[in-house]
Protein backbone atom coordinates (compact mmCIF):
# COMPACT_ATOMS: atom_id res chain seq x y z
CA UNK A 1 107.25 33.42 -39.52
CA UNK A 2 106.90 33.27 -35.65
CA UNK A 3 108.01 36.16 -33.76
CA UNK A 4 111.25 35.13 -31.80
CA UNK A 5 109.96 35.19 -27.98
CA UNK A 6 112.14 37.45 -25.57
CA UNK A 7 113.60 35.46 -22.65
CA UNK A 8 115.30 36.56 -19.94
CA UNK A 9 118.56 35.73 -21.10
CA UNK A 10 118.47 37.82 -24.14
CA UNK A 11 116.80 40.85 -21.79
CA UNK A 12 119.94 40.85 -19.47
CA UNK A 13 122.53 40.61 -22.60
CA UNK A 14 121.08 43.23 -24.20
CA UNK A 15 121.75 45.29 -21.35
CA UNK A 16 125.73 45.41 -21.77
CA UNK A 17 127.04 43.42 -24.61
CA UNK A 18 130.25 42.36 -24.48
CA UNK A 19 133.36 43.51 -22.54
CA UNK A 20 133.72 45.78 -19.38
CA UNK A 21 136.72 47.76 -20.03
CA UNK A 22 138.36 50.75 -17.78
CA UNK A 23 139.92 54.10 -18.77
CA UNK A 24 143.29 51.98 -18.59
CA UNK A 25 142.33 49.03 -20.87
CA UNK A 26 141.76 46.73 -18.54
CA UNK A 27 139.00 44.14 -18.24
CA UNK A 28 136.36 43.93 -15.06
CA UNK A 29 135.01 40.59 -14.32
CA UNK A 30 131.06 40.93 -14.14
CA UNK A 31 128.02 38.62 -14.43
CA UNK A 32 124.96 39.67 -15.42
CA UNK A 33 121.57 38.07 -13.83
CA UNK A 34 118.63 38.09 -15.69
CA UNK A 35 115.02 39.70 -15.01
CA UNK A 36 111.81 40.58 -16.21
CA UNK A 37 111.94 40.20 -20.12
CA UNK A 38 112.10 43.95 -21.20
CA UNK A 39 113.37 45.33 -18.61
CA UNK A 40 115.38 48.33 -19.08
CA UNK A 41 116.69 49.12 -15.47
CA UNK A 42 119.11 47.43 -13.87
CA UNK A 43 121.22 47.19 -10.81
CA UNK A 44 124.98 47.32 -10.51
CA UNK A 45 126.49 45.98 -7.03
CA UNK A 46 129.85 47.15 -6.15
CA UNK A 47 132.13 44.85 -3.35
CA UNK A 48 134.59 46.31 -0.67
CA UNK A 49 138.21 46.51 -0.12
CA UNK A 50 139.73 43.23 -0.81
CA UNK A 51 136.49 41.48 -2.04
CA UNK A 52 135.41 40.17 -5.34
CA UNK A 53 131.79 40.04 -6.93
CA UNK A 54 131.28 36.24 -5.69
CA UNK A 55 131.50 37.18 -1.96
CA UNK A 56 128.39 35.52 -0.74
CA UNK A 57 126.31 38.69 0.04
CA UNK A 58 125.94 39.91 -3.27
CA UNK A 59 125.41 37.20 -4.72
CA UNK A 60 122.44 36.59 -1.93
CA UNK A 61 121.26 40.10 -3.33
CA UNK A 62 121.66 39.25 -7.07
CA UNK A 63 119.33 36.06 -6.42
CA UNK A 64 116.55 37.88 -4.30
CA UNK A 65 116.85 40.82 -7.09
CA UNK A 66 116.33 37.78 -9.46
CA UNK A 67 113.22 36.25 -7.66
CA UNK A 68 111.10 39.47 -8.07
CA UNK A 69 112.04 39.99 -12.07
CA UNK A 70 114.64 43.04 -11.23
CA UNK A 71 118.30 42.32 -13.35
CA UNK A 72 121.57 42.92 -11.94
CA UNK A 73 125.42 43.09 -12.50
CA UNK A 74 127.97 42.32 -10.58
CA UNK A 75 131.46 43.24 -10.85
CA UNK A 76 135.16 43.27 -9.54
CA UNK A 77 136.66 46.26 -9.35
CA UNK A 78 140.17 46.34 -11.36
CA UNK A 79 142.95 44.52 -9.44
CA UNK A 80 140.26 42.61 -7.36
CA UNK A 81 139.30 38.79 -7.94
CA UNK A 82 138.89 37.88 -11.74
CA UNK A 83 139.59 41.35 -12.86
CA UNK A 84 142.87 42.85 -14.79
CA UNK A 85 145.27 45.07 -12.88
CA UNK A 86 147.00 45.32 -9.98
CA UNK A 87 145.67 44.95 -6.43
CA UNK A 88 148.37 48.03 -5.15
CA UNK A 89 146.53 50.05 -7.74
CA UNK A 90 143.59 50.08 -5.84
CA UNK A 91 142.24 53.19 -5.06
CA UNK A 92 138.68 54.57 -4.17
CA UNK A 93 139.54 57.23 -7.61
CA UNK A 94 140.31 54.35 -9.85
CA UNK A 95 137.25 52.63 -8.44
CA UNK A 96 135.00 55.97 -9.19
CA UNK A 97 136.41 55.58 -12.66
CA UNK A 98 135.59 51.90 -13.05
CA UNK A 99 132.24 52.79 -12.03
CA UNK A 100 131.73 55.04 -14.94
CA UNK A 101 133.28 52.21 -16.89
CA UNK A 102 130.58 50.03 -16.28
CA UNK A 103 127.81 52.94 -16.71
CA UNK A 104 129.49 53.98 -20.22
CA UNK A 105 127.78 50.69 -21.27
CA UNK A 106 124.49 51.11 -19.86
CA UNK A 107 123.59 54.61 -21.42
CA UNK A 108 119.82 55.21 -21.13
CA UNK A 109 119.09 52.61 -18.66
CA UNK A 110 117.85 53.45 -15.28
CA UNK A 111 120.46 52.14 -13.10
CA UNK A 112 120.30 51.57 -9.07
CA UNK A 113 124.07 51.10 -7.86
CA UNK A 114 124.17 49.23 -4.46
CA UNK A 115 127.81 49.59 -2.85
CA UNK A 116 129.28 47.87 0.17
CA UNK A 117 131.49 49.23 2.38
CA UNK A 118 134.45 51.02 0.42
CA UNK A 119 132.70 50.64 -2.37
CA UNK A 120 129.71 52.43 -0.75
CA UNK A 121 132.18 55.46 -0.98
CA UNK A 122 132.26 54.84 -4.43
CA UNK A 123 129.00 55.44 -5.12
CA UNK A 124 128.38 58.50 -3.85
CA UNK A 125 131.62 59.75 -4.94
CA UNK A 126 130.06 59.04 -8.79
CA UNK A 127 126.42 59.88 -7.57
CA UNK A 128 127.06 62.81 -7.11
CA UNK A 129 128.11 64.00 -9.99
CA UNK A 130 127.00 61.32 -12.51
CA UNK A 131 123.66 61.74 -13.21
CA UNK A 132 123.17 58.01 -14.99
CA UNK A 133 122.78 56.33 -11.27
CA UNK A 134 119.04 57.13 -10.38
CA UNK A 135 118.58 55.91 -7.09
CA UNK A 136 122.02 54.70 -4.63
CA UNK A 137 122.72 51.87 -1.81
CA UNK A 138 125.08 52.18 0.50
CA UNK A 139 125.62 48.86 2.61
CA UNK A 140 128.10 49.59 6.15
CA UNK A 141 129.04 52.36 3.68
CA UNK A 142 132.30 54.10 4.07
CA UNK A 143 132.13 57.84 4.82
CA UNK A 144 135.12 58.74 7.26
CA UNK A 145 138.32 57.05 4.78
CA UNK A 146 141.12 58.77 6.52
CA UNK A 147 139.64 57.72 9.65
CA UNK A 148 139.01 54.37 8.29
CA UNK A 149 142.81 53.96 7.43
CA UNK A 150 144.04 55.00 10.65
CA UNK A 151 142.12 52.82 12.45
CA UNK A 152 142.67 49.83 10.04
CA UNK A 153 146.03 50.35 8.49
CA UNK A 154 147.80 53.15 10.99
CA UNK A 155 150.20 50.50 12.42
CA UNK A 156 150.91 49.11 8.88
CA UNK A 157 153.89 50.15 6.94
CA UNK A 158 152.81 50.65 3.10
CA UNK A 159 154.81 48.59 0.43
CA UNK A 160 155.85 46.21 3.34
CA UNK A 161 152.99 45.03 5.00
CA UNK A 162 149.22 43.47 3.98
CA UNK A 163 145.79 43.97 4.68
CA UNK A 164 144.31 41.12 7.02
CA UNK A 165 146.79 39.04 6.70
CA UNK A 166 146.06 38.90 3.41
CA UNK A 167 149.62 38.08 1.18
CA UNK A 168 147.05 38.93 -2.09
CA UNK A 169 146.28 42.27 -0.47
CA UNK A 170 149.53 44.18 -0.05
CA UNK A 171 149.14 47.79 1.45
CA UNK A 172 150.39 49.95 -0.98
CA UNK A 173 151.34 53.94 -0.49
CA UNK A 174 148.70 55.30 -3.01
CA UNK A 175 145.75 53.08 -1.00
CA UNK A 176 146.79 54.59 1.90
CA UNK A 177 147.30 58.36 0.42
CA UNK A 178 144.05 58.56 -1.78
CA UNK A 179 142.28 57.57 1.50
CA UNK A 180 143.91 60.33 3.46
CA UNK A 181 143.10 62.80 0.67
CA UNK A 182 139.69 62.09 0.57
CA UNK A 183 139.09 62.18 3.97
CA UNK A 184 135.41 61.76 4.06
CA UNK A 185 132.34 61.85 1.46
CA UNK A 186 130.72 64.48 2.96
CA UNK A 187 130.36 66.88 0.81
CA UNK A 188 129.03 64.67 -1.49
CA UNK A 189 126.89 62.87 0.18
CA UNK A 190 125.36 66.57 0.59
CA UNK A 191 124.72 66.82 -3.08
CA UNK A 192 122.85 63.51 -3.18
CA UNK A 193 118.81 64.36 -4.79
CA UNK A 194 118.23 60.95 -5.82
CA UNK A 195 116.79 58.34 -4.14
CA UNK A 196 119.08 57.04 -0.88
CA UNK A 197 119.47 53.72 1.39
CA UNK A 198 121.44 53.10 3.44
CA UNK A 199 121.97 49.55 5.57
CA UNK A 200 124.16 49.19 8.29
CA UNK A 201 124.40 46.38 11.53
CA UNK A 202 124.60 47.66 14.51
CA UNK A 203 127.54 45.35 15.46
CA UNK A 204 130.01 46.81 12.35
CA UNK A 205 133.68 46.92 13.93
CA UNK A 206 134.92 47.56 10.34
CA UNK A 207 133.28 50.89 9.51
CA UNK A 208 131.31 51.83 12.44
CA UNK A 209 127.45 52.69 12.18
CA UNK A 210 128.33 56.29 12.52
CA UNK A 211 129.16 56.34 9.19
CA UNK A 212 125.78 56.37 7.77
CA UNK A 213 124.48 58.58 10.17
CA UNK A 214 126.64 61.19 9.19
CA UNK A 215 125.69 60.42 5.75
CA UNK A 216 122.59 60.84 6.53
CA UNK A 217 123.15 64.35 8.54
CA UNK A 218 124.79 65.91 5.70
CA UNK A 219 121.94 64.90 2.85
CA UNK A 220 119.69 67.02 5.03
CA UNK A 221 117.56 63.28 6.26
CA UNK A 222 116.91 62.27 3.39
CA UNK A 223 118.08 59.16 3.02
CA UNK A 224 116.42 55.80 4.07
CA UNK A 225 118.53 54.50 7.22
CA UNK A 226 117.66 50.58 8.27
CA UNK A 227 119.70 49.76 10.92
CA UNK A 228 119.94 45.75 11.11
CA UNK A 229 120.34 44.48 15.11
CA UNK A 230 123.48 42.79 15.52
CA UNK A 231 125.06 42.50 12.08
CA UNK A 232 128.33 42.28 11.18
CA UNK A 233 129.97 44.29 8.67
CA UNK A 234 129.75 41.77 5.87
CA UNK A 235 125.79 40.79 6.92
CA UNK A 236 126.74 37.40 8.09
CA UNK A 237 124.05 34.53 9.12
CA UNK A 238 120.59 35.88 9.50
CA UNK A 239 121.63 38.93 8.45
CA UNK A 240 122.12 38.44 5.05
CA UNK A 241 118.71 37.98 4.37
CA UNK A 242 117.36 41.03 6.32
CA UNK A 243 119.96 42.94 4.23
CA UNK A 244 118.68 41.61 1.20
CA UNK A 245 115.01 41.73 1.88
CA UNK A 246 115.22 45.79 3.08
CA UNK A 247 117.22 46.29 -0.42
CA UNK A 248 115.04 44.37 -2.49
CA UNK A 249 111.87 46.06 -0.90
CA UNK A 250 113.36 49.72 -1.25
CA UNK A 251 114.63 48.74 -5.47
CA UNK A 252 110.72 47.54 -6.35
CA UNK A 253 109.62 51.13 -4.42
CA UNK A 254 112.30 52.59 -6.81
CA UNK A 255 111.21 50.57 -9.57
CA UNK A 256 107.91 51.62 -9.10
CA UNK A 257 108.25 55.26 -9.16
């Protein structure tokens, strides 16, 4: 009988079979994009607040990660786009717990996590103490949160008002609170070993460059910093592909290693 040939379909669906379900039951959208036949790692990109895993960055990154045989997965975090729960539920904590979600499904894979903006909070919130992420992205990666609500949200009234005049995004109390509690990643980011990057434009009015500077500070230098000449913070126009060519080049050195 002829040996069944591996494609890269049945690769990436081996990877996570099935269902993405969080501690609370409920189900996070995700696609999965194939790579090399066999390959066992795999990266997971995480989206900002009040994004979605089709926001046309990552999926940019998931088709450059494509090009040069490296799989990824993309997902919503719960109460965002296609996923189940509720958007005022939204919290960077429930978000570190979705994260381990999705890793609970990928046990002895290496996996790269690449997180934008609040999301880039995320992962080193869970990098730092989950030991199944082997190398971390941070894109215009959020490091000062209370500062980032003030800024953002301080003339908002929680419960009443929305974010960016966004009716689908109401600003809820416990958004606004777990921010405040947080206050910054810091000492996390202090506790990161593992392989760093971190992206950021220059022109980021959202969550200003500082933020990965100071990231970088308090991992002792470390980290990889690319800082990309006049992009926004969502890597519009030219920028997406200078943000998706410095990640792709820094996952195949990570790959390699």
């Amino acid at each position: 009988m002829a040996k069944k040939r591996t494609t890269r379909t049945d690769s990436v669906h081996r990877l996570m079979p099935g269902p993405i379900l969080n501690t609370f039951g409920e189900r996070l959208d995700h696609e999965l994009c194939a790579g090399d036949p066999g390959a066992d790692d795999l990266v997971v990109i995480g989206h900002g607040v009040t994004a979605n895993r089709d926001r046309p960055w990552l999926v940019a990154l998931s088709a450059a990660l494509t090009e040069v045989g490296i799989p990824s997965l993309r997902f919503s975090f719960s109460g965002n786009g296609d996923s189940d729960g509720r958007f005022e539920d939204s919290t960077i904590t429930k978000e570190v717990a979705d994260l381990g979600s999705v890793l609970d499904g990928l046990e002895g894979r290496r996996v790269v996590y690449v997180g934008h903006s609040m999301g880039g909070a995320v992962g080193v919130l869970r990098a730092a103490t989950d030991d199944r992420i082997r190398a971390l992205a941070s894109l215009a990666g959020m490091v000062h949160t209370r500062d980032f609500a003030e800024r953002k949200f301080g003339a908002l009234e929680p419960g009443r008002d929305v974010m960016w005049e966004k009716p689908e995004c109401p600003l809820s109390r416990a958004f606004v609170d777990d921010l405040t509690a947080i206050d910054d990643v810091l000492p996390q980011a202090a506790k990161i070993r593992i392989p760093w990057l971190l992206v950021h434009g220059t022109d980021d009015t959202v969550v200003p460059p500082r933020d990965s500077h100071d990231a970088r500070t308090a991992a002792g230098e470390r980290p990889e910093l690319v800082e990309l000449e006049s992009a926004d913070h969502v890597f519009t126009g030219d920028a997406t592909r200078a943000m998706t060519e410095a990640v792709v080049a820094w996952c195949r050195r990570v790959r390699a290693d």
